[in-house]
Protein backbone atom coordinates (compact mmCIF):
# COMPACT_ATOMS: atom_id res chain seq x y z
CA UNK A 1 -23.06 20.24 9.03
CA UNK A 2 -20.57 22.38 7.14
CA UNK A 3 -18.46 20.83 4.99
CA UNK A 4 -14.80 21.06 5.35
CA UNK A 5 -12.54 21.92 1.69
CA UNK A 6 -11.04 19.17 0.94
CA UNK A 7 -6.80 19.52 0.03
CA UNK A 8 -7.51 19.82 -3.37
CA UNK A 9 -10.25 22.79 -3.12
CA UNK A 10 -7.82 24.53 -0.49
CA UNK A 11 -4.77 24.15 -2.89
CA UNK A 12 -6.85 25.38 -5.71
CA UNK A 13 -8.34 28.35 -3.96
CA UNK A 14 -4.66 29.17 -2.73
CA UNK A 15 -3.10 29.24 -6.34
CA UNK A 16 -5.56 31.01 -7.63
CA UNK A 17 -5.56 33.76 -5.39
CA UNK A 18 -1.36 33.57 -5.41
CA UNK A 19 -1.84 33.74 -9.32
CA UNK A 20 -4.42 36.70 -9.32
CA UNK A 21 -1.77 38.50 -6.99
CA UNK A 22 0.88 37.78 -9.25
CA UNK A 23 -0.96 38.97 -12.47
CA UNK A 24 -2.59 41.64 -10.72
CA UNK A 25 1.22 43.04 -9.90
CA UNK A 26 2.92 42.40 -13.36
CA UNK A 27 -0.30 44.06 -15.38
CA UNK A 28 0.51 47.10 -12.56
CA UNK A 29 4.27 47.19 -13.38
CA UNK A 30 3.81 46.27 -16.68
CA UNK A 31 1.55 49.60 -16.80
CA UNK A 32 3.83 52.28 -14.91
CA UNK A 33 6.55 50.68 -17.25
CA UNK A 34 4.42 51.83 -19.99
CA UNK A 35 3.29 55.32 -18.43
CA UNK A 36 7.33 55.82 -18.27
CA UNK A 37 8.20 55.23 -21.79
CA UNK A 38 5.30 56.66 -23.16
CA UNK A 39 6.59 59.78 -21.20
CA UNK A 40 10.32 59.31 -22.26
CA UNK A 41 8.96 58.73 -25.58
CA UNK A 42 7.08 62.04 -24.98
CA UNK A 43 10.07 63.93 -23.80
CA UNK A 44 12.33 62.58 -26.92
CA UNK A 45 9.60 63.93 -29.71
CA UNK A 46 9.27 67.57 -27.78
CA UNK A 47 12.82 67.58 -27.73
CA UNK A 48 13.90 66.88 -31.06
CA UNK A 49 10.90 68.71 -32.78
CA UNK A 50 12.31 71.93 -30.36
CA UNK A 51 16.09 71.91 -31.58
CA UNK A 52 15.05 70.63 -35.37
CA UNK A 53 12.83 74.06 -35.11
CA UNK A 54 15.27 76.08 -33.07
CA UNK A 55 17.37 75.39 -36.37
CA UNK A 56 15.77 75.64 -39.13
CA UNK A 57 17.32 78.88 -41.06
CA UNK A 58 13.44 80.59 -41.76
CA UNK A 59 13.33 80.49 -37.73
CA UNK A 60 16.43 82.10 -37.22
CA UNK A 61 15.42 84.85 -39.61
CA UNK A 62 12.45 85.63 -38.59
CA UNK A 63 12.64 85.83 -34.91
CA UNK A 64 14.80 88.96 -35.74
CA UNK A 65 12.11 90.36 -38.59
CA UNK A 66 10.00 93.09 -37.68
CA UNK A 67 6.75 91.03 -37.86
CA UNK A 68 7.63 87.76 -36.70
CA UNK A 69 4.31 86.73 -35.68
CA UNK A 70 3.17 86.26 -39.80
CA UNK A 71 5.99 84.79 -40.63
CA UNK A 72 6.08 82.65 -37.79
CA UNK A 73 2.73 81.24 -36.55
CA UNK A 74 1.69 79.54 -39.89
CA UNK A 75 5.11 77.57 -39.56
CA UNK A 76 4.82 76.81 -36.30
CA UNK A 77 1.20 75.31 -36.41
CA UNK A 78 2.10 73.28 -39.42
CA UNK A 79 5.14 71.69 -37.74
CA UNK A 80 2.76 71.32 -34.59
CA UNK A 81 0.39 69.49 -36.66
CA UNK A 82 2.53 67.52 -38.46
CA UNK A 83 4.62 66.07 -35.33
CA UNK A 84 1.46 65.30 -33.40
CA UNK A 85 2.50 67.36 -30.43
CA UNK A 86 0.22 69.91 -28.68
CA UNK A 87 2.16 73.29 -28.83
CA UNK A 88 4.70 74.89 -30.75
CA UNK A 89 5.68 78.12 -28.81
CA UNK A 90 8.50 80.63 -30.72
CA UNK A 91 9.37 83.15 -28.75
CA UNK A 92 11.20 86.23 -27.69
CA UNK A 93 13.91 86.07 -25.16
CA UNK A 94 12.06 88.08 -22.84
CA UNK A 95 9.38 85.35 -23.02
CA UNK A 96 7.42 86.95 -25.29
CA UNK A 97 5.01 84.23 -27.58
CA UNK A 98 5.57 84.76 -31.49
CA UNK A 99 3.18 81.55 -31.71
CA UNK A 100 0.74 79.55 -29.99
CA UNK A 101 -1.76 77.56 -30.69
CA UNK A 102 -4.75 79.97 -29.38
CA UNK A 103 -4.17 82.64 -30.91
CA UNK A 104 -5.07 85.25 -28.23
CA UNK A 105 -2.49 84.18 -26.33
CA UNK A 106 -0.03 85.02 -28.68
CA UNK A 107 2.21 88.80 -27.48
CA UNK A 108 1.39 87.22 -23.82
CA UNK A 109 4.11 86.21 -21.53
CA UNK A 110 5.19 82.06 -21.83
CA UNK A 111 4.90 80.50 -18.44
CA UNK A 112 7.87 77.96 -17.35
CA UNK A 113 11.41 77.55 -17.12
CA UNK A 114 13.71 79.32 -19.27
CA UNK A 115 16.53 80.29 -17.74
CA UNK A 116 18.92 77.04 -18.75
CA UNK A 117 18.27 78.10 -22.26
CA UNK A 118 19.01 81.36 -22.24
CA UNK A 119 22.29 80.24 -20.71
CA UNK A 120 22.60 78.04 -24.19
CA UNK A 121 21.48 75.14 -22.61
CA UNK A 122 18.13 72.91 -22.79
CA UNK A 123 14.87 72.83 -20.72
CA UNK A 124 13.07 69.53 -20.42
CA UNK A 125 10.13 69.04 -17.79
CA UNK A 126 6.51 68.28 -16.89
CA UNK A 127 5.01 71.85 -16.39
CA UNK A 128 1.23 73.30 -15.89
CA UNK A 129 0.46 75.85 -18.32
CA UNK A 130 -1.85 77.44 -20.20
CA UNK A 131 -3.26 73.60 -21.81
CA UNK A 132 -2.68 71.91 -19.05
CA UNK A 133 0.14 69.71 -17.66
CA UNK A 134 2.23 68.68 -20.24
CA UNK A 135 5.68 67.44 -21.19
CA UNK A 136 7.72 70.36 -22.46
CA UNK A 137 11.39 71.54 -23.84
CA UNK A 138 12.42 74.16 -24.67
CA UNK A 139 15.51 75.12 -26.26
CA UNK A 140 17.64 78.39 -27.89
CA UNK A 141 18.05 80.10 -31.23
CA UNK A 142 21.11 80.91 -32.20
CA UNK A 143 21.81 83.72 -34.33
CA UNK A 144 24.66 83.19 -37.16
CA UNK A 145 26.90 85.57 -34.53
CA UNK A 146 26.16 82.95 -31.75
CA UNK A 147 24.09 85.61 -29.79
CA UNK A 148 20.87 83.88 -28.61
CA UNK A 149 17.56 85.73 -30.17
CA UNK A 150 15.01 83.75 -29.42
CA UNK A 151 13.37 80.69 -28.01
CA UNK A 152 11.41 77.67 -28.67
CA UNK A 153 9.29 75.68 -26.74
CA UNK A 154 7.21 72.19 -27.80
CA UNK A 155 4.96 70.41 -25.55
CA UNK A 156 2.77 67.44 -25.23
CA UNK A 157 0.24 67.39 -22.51
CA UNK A 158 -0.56 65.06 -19.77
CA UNK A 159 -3.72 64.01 -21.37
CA UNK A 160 -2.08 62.86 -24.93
CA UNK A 161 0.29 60.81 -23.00
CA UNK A 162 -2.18 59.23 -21.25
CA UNK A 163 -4.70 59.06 -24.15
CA UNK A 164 -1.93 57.04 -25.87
CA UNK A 165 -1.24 54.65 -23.04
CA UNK A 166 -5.20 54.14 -23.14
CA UNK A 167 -5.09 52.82 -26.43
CA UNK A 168 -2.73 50.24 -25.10
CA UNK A 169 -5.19 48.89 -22.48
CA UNK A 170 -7.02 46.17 -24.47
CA UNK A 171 -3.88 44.49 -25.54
CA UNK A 172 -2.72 44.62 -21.63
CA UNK A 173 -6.37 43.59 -20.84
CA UNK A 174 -6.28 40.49 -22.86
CA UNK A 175 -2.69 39.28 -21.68
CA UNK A 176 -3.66 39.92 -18.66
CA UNK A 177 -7.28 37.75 -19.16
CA UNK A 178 -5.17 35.13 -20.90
CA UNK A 179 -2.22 34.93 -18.15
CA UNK A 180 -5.16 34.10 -15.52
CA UNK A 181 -7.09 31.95 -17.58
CA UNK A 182 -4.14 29.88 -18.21
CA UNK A 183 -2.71 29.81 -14.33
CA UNK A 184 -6.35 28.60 -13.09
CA UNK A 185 -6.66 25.95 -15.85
CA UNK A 186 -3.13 24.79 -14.58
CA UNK A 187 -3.88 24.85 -10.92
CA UNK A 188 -7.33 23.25 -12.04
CA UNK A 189 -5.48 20.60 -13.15
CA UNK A 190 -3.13 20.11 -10.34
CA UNK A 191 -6.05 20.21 -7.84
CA UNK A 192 -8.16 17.77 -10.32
CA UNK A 193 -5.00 15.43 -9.71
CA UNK A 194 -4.08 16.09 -6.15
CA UNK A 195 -8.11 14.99 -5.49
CA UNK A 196 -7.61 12.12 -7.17
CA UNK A 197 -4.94 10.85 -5.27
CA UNK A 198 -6.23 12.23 -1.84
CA UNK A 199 -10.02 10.96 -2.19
CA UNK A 200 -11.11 14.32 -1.71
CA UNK A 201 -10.02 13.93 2.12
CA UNK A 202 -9.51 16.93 3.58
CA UNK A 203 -6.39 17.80 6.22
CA UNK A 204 -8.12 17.08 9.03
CA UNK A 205 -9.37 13.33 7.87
CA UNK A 206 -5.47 12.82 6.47
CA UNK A 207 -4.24 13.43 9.51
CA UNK A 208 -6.53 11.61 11.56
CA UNK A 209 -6.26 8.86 9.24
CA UNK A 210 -2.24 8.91 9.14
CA UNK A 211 -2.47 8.47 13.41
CA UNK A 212 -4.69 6.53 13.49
CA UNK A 213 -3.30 3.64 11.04
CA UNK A 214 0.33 4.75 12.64
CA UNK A 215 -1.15 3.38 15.58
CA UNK A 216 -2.79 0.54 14.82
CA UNK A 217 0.71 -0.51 12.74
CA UNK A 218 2.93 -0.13 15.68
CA UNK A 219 0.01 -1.72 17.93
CA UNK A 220 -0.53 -5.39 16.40
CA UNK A 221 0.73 -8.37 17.27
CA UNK A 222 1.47 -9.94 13.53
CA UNK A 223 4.46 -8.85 11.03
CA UNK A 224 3.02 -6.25 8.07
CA UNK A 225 4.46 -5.77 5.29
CA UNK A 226 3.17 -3.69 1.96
CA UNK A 227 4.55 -4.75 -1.26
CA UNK A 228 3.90 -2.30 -4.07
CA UNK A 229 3.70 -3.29 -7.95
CA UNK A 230 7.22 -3.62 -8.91
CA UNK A 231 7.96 -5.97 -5.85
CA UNK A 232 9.44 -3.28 -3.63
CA UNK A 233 8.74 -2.88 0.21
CA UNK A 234 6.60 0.37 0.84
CA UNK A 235 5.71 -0.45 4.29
CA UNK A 236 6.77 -2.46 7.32
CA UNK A 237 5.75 -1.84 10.97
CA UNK A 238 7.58 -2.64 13.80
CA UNK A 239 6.59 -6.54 14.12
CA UNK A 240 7.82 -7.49 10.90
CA UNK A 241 10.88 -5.77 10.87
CA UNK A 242 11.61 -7.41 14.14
CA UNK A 243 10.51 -11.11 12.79
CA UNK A 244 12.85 -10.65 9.66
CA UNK A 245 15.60 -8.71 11.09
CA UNK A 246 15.01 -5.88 8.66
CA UNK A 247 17.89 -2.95 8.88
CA UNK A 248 20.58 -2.73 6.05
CA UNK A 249 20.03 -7.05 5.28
CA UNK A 250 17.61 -7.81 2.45
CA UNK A 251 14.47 -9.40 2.93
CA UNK A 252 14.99 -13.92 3.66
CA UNK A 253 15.18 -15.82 0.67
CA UNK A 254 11.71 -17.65 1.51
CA UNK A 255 9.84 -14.22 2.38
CA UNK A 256 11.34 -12.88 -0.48
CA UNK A 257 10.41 -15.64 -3.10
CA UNK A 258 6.34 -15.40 -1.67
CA UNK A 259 7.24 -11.50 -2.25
CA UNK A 260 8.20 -11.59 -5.58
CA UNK A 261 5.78 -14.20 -6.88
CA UNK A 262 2.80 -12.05 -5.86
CA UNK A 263 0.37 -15.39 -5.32
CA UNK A 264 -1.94 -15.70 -2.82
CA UNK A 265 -0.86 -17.84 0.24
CA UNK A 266 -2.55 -18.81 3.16
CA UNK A 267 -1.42 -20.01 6.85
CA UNK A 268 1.73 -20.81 4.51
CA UNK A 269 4.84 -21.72 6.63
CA UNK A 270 8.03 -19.40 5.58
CA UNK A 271 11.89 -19.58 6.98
CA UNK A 272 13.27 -16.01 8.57
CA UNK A 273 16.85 -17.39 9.39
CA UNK A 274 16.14 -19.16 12.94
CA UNK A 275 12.31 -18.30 12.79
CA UNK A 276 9.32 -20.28 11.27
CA UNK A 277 6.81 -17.80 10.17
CA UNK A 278 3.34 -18.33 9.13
CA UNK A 279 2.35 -16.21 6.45
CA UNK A 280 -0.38 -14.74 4.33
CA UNK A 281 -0.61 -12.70 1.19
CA UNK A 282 -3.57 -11.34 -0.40
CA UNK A 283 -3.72 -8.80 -3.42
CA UNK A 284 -4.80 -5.09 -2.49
CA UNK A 285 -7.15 -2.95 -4.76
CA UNK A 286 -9.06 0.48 -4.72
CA UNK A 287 -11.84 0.90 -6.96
CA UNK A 288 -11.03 -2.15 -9.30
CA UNK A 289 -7.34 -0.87 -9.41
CA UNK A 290 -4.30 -3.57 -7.82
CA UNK A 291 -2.28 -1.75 -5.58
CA UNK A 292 -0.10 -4.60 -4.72
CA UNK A 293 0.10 -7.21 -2.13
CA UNK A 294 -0.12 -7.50 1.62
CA UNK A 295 1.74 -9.85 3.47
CA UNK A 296 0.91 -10.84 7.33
CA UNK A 297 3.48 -12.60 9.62
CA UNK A 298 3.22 -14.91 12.42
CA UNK A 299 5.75 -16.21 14.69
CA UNK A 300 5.39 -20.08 15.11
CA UNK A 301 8.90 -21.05 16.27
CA UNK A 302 7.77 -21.65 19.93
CA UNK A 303 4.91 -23.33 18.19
CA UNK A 304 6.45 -25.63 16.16
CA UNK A 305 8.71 -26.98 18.58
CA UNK A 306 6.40 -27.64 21.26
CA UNK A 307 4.38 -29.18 17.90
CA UNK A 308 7.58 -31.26 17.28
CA UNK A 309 7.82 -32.30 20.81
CA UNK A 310 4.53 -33.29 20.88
CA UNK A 311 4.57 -35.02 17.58
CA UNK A 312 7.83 -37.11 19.04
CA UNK A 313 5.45 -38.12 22.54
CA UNK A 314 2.60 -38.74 19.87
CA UNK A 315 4.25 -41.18 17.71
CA UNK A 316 5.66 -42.83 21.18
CA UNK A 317 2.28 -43.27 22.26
CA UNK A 318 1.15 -44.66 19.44
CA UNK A 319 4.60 -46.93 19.86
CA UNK A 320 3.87 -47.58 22.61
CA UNK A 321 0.12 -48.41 21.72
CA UNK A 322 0.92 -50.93 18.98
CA UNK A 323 3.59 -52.32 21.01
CA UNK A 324 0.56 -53.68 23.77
CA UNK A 325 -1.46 -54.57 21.25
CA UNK A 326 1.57 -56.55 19.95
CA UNK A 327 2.29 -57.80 23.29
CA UNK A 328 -1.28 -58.96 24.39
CA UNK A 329 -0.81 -61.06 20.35
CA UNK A 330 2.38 -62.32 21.73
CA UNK A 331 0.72 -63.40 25.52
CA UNK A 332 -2.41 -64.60 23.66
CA UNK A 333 0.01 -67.17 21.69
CA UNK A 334 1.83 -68.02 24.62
CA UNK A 335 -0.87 -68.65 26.55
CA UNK A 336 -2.57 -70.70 24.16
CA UNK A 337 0.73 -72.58 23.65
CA UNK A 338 0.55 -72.75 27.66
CA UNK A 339 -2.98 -74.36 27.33
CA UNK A 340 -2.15 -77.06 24.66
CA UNK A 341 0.33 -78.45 26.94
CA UNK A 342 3.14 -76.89 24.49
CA UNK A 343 4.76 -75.37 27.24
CA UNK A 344 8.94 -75.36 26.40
CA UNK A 345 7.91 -73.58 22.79
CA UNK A 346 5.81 -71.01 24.98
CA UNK A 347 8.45 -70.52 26.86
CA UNK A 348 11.23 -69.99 23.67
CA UNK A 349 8.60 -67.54 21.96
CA UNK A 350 8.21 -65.51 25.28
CA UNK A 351 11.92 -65.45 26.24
CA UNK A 352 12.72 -64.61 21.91
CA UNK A 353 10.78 -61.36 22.20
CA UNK A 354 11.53 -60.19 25.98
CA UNK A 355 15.23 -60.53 24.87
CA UNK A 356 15.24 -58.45 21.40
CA UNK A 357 13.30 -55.82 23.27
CA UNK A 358 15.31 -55.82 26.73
CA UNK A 359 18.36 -55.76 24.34
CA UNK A 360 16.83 -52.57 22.40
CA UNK A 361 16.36 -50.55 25.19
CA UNK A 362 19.43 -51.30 27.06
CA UNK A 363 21.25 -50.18 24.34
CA UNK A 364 19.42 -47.33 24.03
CA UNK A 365 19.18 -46.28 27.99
CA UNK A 366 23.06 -47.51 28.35
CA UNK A 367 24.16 -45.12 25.58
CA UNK A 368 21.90 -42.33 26.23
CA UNK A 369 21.13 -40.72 29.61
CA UNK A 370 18.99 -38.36 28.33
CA UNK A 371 15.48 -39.08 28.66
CA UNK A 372 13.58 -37.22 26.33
CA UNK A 373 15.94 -38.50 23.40
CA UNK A 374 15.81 -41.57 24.79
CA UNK A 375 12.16 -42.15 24.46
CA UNK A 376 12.49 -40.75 20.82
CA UNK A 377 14.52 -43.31 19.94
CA UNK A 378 12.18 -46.19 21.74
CA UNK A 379 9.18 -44.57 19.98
CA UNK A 380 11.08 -44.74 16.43
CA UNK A 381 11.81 -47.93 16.35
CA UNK A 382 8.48 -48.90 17.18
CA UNK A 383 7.37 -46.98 14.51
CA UNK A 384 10.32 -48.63 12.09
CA UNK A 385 8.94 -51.41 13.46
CA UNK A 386 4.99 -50.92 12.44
CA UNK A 387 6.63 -49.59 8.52
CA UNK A 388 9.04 -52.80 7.88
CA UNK A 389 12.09 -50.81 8.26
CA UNK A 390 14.62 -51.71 10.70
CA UNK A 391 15.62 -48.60 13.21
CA UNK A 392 19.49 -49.35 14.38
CA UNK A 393 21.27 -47.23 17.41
CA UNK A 394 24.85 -47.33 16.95
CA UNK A 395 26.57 -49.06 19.61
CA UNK A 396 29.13 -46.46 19.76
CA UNK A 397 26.56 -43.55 20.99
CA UNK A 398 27.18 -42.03 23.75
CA UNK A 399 25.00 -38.66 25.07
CA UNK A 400 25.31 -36.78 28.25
CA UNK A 401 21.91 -35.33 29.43
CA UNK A 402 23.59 -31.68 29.49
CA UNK A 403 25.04 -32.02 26.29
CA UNK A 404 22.30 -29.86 24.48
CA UNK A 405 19.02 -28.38 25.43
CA UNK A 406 16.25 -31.87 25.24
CA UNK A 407 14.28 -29.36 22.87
CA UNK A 408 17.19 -28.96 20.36
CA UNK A 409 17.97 -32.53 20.43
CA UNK A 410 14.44 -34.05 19.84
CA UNK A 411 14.31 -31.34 16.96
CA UNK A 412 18.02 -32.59 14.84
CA UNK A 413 17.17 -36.29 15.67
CA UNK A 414 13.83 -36.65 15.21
CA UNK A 415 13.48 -34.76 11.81
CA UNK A 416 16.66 -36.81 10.84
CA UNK A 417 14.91 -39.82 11.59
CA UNK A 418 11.90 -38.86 9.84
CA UNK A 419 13.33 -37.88 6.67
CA UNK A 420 15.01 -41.07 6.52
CA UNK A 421 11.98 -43.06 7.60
CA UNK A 422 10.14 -41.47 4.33
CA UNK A 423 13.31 -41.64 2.59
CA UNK A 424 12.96 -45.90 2.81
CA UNK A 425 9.29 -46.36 2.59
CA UNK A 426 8.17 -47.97 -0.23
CA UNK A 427 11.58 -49.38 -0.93
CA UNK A 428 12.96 -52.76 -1.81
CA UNK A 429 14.47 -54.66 1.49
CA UNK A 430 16.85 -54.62 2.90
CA UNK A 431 14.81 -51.22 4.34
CA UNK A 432 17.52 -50.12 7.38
CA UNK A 433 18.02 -46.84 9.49
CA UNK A 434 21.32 -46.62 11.38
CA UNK A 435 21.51 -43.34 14.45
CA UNK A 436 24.59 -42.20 15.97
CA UNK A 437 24.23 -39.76 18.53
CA UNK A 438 27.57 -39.36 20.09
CA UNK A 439 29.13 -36.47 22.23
CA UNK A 440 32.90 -35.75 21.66
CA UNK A 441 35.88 -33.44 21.86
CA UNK A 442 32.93 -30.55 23.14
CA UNK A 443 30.59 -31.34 19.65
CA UNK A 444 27.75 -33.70 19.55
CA UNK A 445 27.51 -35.80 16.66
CA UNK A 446 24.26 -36.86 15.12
CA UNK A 447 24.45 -38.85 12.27
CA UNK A 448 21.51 -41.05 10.26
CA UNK A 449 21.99 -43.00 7.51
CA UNK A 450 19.34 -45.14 5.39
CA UNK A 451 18.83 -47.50 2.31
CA UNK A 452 16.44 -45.17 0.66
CA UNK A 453 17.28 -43.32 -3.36
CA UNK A 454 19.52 -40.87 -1.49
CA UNK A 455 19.39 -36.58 -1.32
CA UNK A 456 20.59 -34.90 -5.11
CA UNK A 457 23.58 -32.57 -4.35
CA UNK A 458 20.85 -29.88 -6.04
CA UNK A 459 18.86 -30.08 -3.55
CA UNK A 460 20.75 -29.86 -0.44
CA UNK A 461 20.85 -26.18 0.16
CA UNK A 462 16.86 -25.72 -0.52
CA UNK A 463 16.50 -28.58 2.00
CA UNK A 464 18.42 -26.88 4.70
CA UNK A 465 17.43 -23.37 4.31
CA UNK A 466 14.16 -23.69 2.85
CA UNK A 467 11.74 -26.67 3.42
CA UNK A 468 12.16 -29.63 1.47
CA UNK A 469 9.90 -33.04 1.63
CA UNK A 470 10.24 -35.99 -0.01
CA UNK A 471 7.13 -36.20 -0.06
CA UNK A 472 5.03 -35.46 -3.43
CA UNK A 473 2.95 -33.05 -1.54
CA UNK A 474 3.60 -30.25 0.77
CA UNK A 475 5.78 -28.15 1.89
CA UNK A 476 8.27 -29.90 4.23
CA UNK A 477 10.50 -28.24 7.11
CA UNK A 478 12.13 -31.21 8.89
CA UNK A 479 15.48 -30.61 7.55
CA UNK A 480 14.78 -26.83 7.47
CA UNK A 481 14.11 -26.76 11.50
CA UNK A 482 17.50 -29.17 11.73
CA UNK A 483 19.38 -26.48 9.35
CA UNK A 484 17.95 -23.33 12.15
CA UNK A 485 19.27 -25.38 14.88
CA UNK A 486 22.84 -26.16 13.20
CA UNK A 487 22.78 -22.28 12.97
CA UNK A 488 22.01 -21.48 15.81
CA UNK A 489 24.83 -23.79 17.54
CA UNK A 490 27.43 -22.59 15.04
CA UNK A 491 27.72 -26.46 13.70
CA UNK A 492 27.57 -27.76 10.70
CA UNK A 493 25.90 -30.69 8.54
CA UNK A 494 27.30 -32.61 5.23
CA UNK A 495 25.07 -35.11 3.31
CA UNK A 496 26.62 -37.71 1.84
CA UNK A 497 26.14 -41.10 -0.06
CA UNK A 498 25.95 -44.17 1.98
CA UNK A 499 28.39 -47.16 0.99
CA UNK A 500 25.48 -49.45 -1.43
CA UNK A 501 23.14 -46.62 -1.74
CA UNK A 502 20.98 -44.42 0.25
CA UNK A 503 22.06 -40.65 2.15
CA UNK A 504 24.40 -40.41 5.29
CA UNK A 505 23.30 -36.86 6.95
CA UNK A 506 25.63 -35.36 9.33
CA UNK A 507 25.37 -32.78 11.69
CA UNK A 508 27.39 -31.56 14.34
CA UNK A 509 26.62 -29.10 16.70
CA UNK A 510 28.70 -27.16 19.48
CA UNK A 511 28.20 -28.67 22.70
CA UNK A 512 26.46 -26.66 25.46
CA UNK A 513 28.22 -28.17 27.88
């Protein structure tokens, strides 16, 4: 199987051939740049050496002596020799050579452009002559009456030039070595780090990798959300963003507490304004390294209030339970009162206990016609009963059955109840809940007091918006699920203290009716 280059070996490869490129064309630049002042440089020596001969006075003289040639050849090697150029050519203005550096070419005709000069002006250009290409002026003497007698001509050939650009090509060579060694060290580097954070995957595994988790995130059922170090949200798919209402609005004070804190939690309940969610958080790592934290979502709001409604037919059960097994202790007496020929108190204890309960439950059914909330209230005060605390309906409660939804109801009431039920346990008598459930002027109003210590002002918001218990372990949302429904409604609660001691909660909620 051949193996596929990974992002980091591709980027790597790329670089270094876009760097070897790049070098490759500077160094080429950088040496016509060089071939073009080495030949300006070229041109500037022929040129000056040509006119600083052209005036020296012996020149001048002896271009017009009869034997020119001795006077002029040693002179014209020596300044040849000295300047470093190749030829130093004096000669006639018919182009006759007084000098030259081979001497048999001297009294021979001098091949190239002259014309300019004989005009009084200057000749500079890259001719082939007798050594060769080379880089030549060639300028005018004057005689002291202005009338030109003779011509000079100095020249540096091809081959110098380029002999003297050659001795520049280690120095080139090494910047050149060091510019490359230097870009594939740096995109060594880059492609070291780029691995690192890639795995080594190649394009084809990152891609298939980003669908296929794309997928999956937009595909599950639960809320995701990935928390990075610092706390911040680096990822939520489409489930959680619809379970917290994510958009512009910050994360929910509950979801963002378990967020910050960064501690594991497990199957732990969590308030998303009218939403229970059950959440977990675990800690992510790679290779021994934390990453952050990953928090899953689940929506139990349908859950927990078919939980509460079967909690409330639970606890009626069991009402109703202990109330039989009350009543068969209550027949057994009477009956055994019945058999010991006591029948008139058997008849008192019977007619005592059918009347407090007949009187309960009228007052109850007479006040309110709906069932479900009805029953609640039956099954509480049974279970007041069974606790030694003594459950009391206002008799000024009045309830439609289309006043609210039965679900809504069962949910304000019944965590009301509870709370204060907890709220009195364990307290000194007198140990009394009082319920008002009364609809008017297109509001119900649900109120519950009790005997118990009472709710701290400090604690009223965190009961409401984020799950508060009174008991010592736990996580309560009773007063949580009543603060969702109050929202939901538009309503409104207040907790106050009751007149010697205890809480008053009251909530009131827009009628649906």
């Amino acid at each position: 199987m051949t193996r596929r280059w990974s992002i980091a070996g591709q980027l790597f490869a790329l670089q270094v051939l876009v760097v070897s490129l790049l070098v490759a064309g500077g160094t080429a630049g950088a040496v016509l740049l060089a071939r073009d002042d080495a030949e300006d440089a070229a041109t500037d020596i022929v040129l000056s050496v040509a006119e600083t001969v052209a005036r020296s006075p012996s020149v001048v003289d002896a271009v017009s002596a009869p034997d020119p040639v001795a006077r002029l050849q040693p002179y014209a090697e020596a300044t040849r020799v000295a300047t470093h150029t190749d030829f130093v050519v004096i000669m006639a203005p018919d182009r006759t050579r007084f000098t030259h550096p081979t001497a048999s070419l001297i009294g021979k005709p001098f091949s190239g452009t002259i014309e300019p000069a004989l005009r009084g002006g200057q000749v500079v250009e890259t001719f082939t002559g007798s050594l060769g290409e080379s880089v030549r002026a060639v300028v005018p003497v004057h005689a002291t009456d202005g009338r030109i007698t003779g011509l000079v001509s100095v020249g540096i050939t091809t081959e110098a030039v380029n002999q003297r650009l050659l001795r520049q090509a280690p120095a080139v060579a090494v910047a050149t070595g060091a510019a490359l060694l230097l870009a594939a060290a740096g995109a060594w580097l880059l492609s070291r780090r780029l691995r690192r954070q890639t795995h080594g995957l190649g394009p084809a595994e990152m891609t298939r990798m980003y669908e296929y988790y794309d997928g999956v995130l937009h595909a599950v059922r639960e809320g995701l959300l990935v928390v990075d170090l610092k706390g911040r949200v680096a990822l939520a798919n489409d489930e959680a963003k619809r379970l917290l209402g994510l958009g512009d609005a910050d994360l929910p004070p509950a979801v963002a507490e378990l967020v910050a804190s960064g501690r594991p939690a497990e199957d732990e309940p969590v308030l998303a304004g009218d939403r229970v969610l059950v959440a977990n958080q675990r800690a992510t790592q790679f290779a021994g390294r934390r990453l952050g934290t990953v928090l899953t979502l689940r929506d139990h709001t349908e859950l927990r209030a078919l939980t509460g409604e079967l909690d409330s037919v639970r606890g009626l059960t069991e009402a109703l339970r202990a109330q039989a097994h009350e009543a068969a202790n209550r027949l057994h007496t009477v009956l055994t009162l019945v058999e010991l020929g006591r029948t008139d108190e058997a008849v008192r204890l019977a007619t005592a206990e059918l009347a407090i309960a007949q009187r309960l439950t009228d007052r109850v059914v007479g006040a309110v016609t709906e069932p479900a909330l009805a029953a609640l209230l039956l099954g509480k005060s049974a279970q007041a009963a069974e606790r030694g605390v003594e459950l009391v309906v206002d008799e000024e409660s009045r309830l439609d059955a289309a006043a609210l939804p039965s679900r809504d109801l069962i949910t304000v009431v019944g965590n009301l109840v509870d709370n204060a039920l907890e709220a009195v346990a364990g307290t000194d008598p007198p140990r009394r809940v009082t319920v008002l459930v009364r609809q008017d002027a297109g509001e119900v109003l649900v109120r519950v007091g009790d005997t118990g210590p009472g709710l701290p002002a400090e604690h009223v918001t965190d009961a409401f918006r984020r799950g508060w218990s009174t008991k010592r372990e736990g996580r309560g949302l009773g007063l949580a699920l009543v603060g969702q429904v109050v929202r939901r409604y538009g309503g409104q609660y207040d907790v106050a203290p009751a007149d010697g001691g205890g809480a008053v909660v009251t909530v009131r909620l827009r009628s649906a009716s």
